[in-house]
N, C-alpha and C. Protein backbone atom coordinates (compact mmCIF):
# COMPACT_ATOMS: atom_id res chain seq x y z
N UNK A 1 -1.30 32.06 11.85
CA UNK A 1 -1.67 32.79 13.07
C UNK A 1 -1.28 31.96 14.27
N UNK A 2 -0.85 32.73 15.19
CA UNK A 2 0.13 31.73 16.69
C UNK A 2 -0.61 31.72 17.12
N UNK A 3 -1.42 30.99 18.51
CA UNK A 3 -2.31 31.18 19.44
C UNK A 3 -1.35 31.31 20.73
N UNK A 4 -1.46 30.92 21.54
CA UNK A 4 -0.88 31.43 23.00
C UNK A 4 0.02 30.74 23.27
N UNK A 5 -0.20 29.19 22.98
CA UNK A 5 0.78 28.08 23.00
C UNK A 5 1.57 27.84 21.98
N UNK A 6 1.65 28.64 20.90
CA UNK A 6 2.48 28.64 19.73
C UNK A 6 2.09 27.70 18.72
N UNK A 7 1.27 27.07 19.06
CA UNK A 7 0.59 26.97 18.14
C UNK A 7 -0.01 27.51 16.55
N UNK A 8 0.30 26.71 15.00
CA UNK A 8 0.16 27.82 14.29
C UNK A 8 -0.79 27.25 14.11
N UNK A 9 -1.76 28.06 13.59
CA UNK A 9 -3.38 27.70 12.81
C UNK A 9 -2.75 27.34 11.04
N UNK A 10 -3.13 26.05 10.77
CA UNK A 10 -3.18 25.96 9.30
C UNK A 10 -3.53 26.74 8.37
N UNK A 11 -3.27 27.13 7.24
CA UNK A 11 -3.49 27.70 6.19
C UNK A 11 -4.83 27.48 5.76
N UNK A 12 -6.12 27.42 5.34
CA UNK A 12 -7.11 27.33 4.23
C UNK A 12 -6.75 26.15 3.69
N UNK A 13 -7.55 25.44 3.31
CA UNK A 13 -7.43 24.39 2.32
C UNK A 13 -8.53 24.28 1.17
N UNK A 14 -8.48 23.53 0.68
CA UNK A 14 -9.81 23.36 -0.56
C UNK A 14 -11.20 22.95 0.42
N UNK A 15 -11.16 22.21 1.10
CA UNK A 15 -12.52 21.84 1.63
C UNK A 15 -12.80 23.32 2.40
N UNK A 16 -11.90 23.90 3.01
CA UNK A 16 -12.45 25.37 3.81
C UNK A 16 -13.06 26.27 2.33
N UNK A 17 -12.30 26.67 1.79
CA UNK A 17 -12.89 27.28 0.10
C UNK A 17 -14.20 27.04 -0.09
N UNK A 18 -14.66 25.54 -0.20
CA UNK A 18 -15.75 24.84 -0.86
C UNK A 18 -16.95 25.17 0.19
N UNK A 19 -16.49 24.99 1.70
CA UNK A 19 -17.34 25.12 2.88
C UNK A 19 -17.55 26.47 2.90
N UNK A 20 -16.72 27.47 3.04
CA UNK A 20 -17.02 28.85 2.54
C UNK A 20 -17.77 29.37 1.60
N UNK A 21 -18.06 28.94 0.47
CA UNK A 21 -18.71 29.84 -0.39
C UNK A 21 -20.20 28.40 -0.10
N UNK A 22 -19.77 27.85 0.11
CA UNK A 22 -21.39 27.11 0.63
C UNK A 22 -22.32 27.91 1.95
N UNK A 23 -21.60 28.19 2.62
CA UNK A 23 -21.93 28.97 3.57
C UNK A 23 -22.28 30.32 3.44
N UNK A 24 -22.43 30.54 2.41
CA UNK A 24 -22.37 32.07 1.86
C UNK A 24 -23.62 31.93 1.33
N UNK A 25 -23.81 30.64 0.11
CA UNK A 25 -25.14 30.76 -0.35
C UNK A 25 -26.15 30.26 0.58
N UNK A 26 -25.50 29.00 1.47
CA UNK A 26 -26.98 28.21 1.94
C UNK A 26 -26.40 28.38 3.39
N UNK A 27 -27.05 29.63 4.49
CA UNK A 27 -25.99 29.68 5.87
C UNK A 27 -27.30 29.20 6.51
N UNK A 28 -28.36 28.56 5.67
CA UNK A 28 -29.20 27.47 6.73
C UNK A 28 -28.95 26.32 6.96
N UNK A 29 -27.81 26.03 6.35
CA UNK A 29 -27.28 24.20 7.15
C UNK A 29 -26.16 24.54 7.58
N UNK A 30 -25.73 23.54 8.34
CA UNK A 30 -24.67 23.25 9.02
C UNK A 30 -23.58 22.36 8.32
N UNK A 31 -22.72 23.05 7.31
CA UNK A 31 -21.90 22.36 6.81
C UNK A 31 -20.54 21.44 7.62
N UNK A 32 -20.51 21.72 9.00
CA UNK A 32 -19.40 20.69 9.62
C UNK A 32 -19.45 19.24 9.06
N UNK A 33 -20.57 18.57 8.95
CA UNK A 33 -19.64 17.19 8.12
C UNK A 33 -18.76 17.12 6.82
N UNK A 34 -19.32 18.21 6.13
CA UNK A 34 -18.08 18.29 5.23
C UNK A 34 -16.73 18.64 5.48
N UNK A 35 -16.78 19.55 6.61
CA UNK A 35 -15.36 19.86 7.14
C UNK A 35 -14.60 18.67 7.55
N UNK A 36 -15.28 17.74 7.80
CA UNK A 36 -14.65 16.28 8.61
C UNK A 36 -14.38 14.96 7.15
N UNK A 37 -15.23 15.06 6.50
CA UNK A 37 -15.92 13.78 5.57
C UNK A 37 -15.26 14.07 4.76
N UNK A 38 -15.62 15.41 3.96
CA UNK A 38 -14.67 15.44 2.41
C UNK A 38 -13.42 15.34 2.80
N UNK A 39 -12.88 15.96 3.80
CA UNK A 39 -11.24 15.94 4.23
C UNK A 39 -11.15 14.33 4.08
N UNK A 40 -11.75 13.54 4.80
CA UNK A 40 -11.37 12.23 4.37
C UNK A 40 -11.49 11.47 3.37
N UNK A 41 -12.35 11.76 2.48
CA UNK A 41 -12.83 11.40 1.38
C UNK A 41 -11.57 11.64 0.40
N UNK A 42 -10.61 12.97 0.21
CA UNK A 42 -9.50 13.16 -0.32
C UNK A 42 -8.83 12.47 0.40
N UNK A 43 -8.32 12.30 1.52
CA UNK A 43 -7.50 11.26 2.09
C UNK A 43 -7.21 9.89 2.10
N UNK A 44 -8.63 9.60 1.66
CA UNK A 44 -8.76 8.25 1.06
C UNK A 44 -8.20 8.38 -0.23
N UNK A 45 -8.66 9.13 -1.29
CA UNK A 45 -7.70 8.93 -2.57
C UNK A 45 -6.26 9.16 -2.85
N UNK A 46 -5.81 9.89 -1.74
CA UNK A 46 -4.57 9.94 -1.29
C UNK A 46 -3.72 8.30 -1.47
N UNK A 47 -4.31 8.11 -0.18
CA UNK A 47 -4.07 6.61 0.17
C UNK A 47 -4.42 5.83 -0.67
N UNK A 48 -5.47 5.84 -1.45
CA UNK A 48 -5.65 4.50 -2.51
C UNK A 48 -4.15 4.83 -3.44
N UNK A 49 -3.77 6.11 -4.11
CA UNK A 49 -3.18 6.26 -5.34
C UNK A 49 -1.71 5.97 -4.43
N UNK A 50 -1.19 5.80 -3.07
CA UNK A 50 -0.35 5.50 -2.55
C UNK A 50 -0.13 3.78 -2.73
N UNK A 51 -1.00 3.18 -2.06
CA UNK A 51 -1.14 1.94 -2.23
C UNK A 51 -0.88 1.17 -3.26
N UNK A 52 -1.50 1.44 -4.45
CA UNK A 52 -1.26 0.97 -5.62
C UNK A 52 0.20 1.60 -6.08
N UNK A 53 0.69 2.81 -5.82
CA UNK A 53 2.00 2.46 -6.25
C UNK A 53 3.12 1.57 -5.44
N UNK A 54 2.88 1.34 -3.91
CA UNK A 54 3.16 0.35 -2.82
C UNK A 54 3.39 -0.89 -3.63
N UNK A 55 1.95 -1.33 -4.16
CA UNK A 55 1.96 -2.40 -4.86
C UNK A 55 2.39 -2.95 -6.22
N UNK A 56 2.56 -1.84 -6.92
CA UNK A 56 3.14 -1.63 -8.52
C UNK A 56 4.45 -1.87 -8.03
N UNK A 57 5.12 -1.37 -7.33
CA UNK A 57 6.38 -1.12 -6.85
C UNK A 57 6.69 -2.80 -6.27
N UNK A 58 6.27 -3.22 -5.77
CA UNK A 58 6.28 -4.86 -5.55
C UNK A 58 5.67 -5.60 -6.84
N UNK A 59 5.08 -5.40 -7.81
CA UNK A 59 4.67 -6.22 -9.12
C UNK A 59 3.48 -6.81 -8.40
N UNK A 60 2.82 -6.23 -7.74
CA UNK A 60 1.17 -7.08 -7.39
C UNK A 60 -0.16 -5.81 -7.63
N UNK A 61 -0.89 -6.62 -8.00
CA UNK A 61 -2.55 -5.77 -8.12
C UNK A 61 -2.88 -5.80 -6.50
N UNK A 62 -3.62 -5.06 -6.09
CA UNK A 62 -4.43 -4.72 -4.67
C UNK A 62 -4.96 -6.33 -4.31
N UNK A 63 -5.54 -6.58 -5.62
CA UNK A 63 -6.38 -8.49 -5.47
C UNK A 63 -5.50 -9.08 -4.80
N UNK A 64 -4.24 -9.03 -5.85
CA UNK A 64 -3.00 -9.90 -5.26
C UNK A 64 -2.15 -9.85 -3.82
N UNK A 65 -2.17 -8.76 -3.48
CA UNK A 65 -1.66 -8.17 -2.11
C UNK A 65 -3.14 -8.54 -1.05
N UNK A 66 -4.01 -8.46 -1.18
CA UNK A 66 -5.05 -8.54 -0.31
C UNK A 66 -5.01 -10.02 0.03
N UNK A 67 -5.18 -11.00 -1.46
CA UNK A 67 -5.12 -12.59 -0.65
C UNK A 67 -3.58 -13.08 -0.02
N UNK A 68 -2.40 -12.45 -0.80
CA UNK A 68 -1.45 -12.82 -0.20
C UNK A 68 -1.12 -12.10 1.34
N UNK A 69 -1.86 -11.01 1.59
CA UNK A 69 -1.55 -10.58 3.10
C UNK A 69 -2.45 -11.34 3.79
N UNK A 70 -3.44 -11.61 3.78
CA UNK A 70 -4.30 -12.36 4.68
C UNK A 70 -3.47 -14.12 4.65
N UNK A 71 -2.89 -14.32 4.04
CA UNK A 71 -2.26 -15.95 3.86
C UNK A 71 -0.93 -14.89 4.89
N UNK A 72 -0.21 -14.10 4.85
CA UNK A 72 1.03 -13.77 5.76
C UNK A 72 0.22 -13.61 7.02
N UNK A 73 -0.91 -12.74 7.31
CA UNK A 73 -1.29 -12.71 8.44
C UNK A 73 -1.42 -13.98 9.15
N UNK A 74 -2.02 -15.14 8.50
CA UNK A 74 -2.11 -16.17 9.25
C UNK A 74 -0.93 -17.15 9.74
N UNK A 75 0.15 -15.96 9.52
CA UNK A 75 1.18 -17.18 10.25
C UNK A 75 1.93 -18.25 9.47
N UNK A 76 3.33 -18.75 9.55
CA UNK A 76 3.97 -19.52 9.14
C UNK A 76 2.72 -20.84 9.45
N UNK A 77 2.36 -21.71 8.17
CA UNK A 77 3.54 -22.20 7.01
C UNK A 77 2.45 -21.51 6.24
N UNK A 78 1.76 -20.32 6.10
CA UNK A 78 1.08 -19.36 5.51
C UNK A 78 0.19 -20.33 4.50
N UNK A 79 -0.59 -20.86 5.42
CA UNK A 79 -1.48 -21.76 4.55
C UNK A 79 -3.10 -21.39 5.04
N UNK A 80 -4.43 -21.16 4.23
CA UNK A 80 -5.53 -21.30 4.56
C UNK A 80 -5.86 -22.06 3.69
N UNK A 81 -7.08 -22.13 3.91
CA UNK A 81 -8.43 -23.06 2.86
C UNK A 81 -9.20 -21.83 2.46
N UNK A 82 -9.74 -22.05 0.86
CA UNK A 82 -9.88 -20.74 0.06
C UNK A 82 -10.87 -20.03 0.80
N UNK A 83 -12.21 -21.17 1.50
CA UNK A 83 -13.17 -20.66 1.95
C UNK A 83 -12.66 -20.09 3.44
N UNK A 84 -11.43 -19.77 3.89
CA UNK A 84 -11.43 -19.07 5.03
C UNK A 84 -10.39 -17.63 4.34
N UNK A 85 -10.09 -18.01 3.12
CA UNK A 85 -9.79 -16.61 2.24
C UNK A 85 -10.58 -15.76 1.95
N UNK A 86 -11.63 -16.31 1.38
CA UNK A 86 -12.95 -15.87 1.20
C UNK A 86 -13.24 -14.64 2.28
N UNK A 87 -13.62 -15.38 3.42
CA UNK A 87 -14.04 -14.53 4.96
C UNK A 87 -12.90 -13.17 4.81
N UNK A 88 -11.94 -13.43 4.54
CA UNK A 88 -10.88 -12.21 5.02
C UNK A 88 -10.83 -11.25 3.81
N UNK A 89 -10.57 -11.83 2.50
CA UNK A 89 -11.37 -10.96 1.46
C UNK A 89 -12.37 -10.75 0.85
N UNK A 90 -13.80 -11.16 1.08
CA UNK A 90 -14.73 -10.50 1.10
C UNK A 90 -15.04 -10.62 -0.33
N UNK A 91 -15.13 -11.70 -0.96
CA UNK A 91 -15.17 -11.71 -2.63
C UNK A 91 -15.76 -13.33 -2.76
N UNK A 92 -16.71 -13.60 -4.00
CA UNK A 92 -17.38 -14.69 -4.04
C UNK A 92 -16.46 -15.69 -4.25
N UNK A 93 -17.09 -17.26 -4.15
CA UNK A 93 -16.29 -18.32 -4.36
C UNK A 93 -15.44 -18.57 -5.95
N UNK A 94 -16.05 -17.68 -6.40
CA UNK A 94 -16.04 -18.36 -8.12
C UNK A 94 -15.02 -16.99 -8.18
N UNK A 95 -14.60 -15.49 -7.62
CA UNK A 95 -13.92 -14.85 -7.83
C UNK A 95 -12.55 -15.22 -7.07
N UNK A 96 -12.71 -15.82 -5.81
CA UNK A 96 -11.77 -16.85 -5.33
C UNK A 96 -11.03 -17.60 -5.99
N UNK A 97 -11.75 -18.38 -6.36
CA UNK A 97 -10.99 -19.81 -7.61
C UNK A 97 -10.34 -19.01 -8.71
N UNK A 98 -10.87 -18.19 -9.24
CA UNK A 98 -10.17 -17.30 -10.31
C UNK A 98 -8.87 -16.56 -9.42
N UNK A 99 -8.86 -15.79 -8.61
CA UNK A 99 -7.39 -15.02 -7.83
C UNK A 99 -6.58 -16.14 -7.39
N UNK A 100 -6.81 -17.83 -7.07
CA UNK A 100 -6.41 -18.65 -6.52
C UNK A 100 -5.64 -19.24 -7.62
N UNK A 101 -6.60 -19.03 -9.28
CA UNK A 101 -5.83 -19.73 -10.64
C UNK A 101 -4.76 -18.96 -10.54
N UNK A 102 -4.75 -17.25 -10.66
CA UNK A 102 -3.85 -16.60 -11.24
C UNK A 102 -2.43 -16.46 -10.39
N UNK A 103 -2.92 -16.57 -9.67
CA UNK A 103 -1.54 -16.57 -8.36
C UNK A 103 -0.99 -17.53 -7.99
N UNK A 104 -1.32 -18.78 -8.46
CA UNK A 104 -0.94 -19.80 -8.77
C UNK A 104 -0.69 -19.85 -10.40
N UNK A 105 -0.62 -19.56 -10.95
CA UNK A 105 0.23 -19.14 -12.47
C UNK A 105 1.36 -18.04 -12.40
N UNK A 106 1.08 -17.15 -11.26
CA UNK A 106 2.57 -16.07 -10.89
C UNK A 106 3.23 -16.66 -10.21
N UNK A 107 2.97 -17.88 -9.49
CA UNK A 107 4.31 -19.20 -8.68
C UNK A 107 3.82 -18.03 -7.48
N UNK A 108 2.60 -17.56 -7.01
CA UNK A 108 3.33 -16.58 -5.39
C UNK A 108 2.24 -17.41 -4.57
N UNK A 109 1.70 -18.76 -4.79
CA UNK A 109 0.86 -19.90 -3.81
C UNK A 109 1.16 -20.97 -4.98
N UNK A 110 0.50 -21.75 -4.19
CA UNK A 110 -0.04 -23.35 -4.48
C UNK A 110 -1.01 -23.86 -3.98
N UNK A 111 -1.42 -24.99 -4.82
CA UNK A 111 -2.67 -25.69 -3.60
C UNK A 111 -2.17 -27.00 -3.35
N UNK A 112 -1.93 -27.54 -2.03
CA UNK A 112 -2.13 -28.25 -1.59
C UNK A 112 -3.21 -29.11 -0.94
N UNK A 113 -3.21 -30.79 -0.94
CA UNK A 113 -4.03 -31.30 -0.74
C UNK A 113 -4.39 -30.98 1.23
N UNK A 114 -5.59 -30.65 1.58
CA UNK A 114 -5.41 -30.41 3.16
C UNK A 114 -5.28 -31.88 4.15
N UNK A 115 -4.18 -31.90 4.63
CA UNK A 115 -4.20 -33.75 5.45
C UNK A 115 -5.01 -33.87 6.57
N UNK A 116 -6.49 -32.94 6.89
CA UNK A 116 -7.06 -33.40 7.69
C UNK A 116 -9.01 -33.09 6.88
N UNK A 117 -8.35 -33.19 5.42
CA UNK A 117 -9.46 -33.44 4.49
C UNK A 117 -9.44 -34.00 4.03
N UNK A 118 -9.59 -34.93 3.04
CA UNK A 118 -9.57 -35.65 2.12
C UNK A 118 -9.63 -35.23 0.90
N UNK A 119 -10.66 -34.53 0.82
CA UNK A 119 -11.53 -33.94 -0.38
C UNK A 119 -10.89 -32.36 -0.24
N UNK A 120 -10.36 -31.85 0.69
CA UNK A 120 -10.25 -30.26 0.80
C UNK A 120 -8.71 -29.94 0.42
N UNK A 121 -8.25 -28.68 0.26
CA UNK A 121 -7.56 -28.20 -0.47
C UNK A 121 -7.12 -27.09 0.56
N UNK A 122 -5.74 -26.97 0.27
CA UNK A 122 -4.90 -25.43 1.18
C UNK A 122 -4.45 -24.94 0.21
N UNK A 123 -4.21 -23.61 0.11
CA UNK A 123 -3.89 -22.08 -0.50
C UNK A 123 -2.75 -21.88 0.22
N UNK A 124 -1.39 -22.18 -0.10
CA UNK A 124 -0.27 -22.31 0.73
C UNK A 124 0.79 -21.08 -0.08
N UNK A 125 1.59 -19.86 0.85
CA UNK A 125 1.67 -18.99 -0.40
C UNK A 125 3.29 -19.42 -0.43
N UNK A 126 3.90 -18.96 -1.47
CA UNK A 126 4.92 -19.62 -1.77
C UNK A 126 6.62 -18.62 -1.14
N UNK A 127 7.67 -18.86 -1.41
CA UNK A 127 8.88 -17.74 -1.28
C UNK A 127 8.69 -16.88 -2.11
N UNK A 128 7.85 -16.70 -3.29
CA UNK A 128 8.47 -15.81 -4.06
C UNK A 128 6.75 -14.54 -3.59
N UNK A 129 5.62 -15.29 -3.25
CA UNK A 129 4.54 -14.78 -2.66
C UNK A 129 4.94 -14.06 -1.56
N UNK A 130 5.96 -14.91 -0.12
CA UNK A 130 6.49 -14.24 0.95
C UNK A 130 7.07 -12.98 0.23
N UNK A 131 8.16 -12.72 -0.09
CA UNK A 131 8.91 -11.84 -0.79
C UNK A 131 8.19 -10.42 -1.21
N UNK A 132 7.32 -10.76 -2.25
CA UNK A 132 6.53 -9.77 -2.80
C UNK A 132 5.34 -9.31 -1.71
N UNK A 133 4.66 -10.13 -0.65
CA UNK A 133 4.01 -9.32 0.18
C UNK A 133 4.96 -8.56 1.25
N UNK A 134 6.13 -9.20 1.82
CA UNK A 134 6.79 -8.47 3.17
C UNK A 134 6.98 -6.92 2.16
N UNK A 135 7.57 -6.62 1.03
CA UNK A 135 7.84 -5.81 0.27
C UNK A 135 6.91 -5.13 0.15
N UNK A 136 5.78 -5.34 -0.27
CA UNK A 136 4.45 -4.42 -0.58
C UNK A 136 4.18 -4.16 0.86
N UNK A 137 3.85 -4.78 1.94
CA UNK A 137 3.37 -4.06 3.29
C UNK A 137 4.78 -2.83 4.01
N UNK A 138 6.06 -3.44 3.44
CA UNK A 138 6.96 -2.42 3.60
C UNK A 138 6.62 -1.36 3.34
N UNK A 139 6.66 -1.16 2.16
CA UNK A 139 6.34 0.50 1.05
C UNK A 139 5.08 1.00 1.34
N UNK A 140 4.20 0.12 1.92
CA UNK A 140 2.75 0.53 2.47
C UNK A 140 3.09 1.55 3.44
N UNK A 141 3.51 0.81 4.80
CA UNK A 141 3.63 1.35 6.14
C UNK A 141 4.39 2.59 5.83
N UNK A 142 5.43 2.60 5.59
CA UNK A 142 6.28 3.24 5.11
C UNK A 142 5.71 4.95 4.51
N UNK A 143 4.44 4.70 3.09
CA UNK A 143 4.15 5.47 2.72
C UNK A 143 3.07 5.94 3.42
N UNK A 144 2.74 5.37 4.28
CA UNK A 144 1.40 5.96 5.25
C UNK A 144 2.09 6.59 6.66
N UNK A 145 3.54 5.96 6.66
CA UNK A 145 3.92 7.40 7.72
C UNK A 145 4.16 8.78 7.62
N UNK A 146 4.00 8.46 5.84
CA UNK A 146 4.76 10.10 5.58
C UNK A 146 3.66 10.78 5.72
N UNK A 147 2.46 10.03 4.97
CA UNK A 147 1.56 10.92 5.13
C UNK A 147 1.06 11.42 6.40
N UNK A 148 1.19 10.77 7.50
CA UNK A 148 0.79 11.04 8.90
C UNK A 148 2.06 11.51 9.53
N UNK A 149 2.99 11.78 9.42
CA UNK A 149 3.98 12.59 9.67
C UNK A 149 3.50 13.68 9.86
N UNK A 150 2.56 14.32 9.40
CA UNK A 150 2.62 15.79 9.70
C UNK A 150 1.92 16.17 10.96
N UNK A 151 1.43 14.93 11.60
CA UNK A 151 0.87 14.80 13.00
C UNK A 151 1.60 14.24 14.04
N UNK A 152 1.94 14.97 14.98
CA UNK A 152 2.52 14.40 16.35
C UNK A 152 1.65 12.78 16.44
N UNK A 153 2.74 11.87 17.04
CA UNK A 153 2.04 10.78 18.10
C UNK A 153 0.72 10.60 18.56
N UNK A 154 0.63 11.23 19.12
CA UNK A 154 0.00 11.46 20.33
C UNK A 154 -1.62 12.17 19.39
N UNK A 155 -1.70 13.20 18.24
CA UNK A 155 -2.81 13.57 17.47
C UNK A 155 -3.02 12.28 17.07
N UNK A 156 -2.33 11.34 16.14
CA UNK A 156 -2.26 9.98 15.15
C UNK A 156 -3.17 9.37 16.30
N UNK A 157 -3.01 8.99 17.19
CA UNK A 157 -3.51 8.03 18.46
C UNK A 157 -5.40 8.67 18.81
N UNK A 158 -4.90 9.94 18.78
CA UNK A 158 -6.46 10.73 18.67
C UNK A 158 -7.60 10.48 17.47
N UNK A 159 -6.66 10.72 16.71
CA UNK A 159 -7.57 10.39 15.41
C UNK A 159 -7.78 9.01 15.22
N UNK A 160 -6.96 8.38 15.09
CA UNK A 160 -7.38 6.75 15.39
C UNK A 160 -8.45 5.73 15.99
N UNK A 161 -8.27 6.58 17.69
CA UNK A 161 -9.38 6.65 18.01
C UNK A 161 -10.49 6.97 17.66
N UNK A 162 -10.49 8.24 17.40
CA UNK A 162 -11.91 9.06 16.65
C UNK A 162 -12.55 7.96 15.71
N UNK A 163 -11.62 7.92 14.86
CA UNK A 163 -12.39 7.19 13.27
C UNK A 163 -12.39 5.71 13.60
N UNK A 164 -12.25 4.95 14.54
CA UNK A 164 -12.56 3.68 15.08
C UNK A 164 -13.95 3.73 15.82
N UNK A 165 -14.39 4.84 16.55
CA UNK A 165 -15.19 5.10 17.08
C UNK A 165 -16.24 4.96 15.68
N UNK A 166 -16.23 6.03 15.06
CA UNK A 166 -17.30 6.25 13.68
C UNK A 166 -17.00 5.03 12.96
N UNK A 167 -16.28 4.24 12.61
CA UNK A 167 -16.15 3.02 11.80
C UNK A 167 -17.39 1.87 12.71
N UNK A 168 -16.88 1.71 14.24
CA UNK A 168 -17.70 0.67 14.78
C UNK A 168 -18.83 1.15 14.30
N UNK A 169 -19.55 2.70 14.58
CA UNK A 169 -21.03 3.46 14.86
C UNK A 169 -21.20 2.87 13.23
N UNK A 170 -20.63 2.54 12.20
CA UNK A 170 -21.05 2.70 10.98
C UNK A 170 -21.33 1.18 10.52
N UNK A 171 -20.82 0.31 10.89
CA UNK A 171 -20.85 -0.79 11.25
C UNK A 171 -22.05 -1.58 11.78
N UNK A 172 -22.52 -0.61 12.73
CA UNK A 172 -23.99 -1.40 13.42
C UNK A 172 -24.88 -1.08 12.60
N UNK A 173 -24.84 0.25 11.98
CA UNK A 173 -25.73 0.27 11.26
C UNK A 173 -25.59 0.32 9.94
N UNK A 174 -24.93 -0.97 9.05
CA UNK A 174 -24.72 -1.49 8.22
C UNK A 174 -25.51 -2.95 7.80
């Protein structure tokens, strides 16, 4: 259907279906968060089952891409200390030391001794670590434009906004 500005109205989707016949039996609530939430809720599995092939497609697990992007984020000579790995992935010390063994058995880090510790240790990621993350955040970006392709600029920037807005609001009260 065109509206005035030519605009076409989308087709029905599954969440309109589901919101529809909900609305039919129970028209005493207000089903709009489902119109918003489940849409994202599929969008998220969208994106997870994207990701992981992102990452299959580079030879890394999500584990593996998560500590090796946070070691690229920080910049040439892509070195942290595990406990500031920790902070960025969000996983205990003892699950640390274990992703720190194994990725250091795939040659994609090392540990180095830290020269302004004595006793402390750097998580330094290696060429073949560089390689396999620039590659996996490639096929990432990449596969998350297609999916947002079907939105002008300028909507992407809207929605962005929007769900930054509800992320902070979700956040405080977390």
């Amino acid at each position: 259907m065109s509206g005035d500005n030519g605009y076409m109205a989308p087709e029905n989707d599954e969440v309109d279906r589901i919101v529809a016949a909900w609305r039919s039996e129970r028209p005493d609530l207000d089903f709009s968060p489902l119109e918003v939430l489940s849409r994202v809720g599929r969008l998220a599995r969208l994106l997870d089952r994207e990701r992981r092939r992102a990452f299959t497609r580079s030879e890394l697990d999500s584990w593996e891409f998560d500590v090796l992007a946070a070691l690229r984020r920080a910049g040439s000579p892509y070195q942290m200390s595990p406990k500031a790995l920790l902070q960025q992935t969000l996983v205990s010390s003892g699950t640390m030391t274990n992703r720190i063994d194994r990725l250091v058995d795939r040659n994609l880090v090392r540990r180095l001794e830290d020269p302004n510790d004595g006793r402390g240790v750097l998580v330094e990621m290696t060429p073949a670590g560089l390689t396999r993350v620039d590659a996996a955040i490639t096929r990432l970006v990449d596969a998350e434009a297609a999916i947002l392709s079907a939105l002008p600029r300028a909507e992407q920037k809207k929605l962005a906004a929007a769900l930054r807005r509800l992320s902070l609001e979700m956040d405080e009260t977390d």
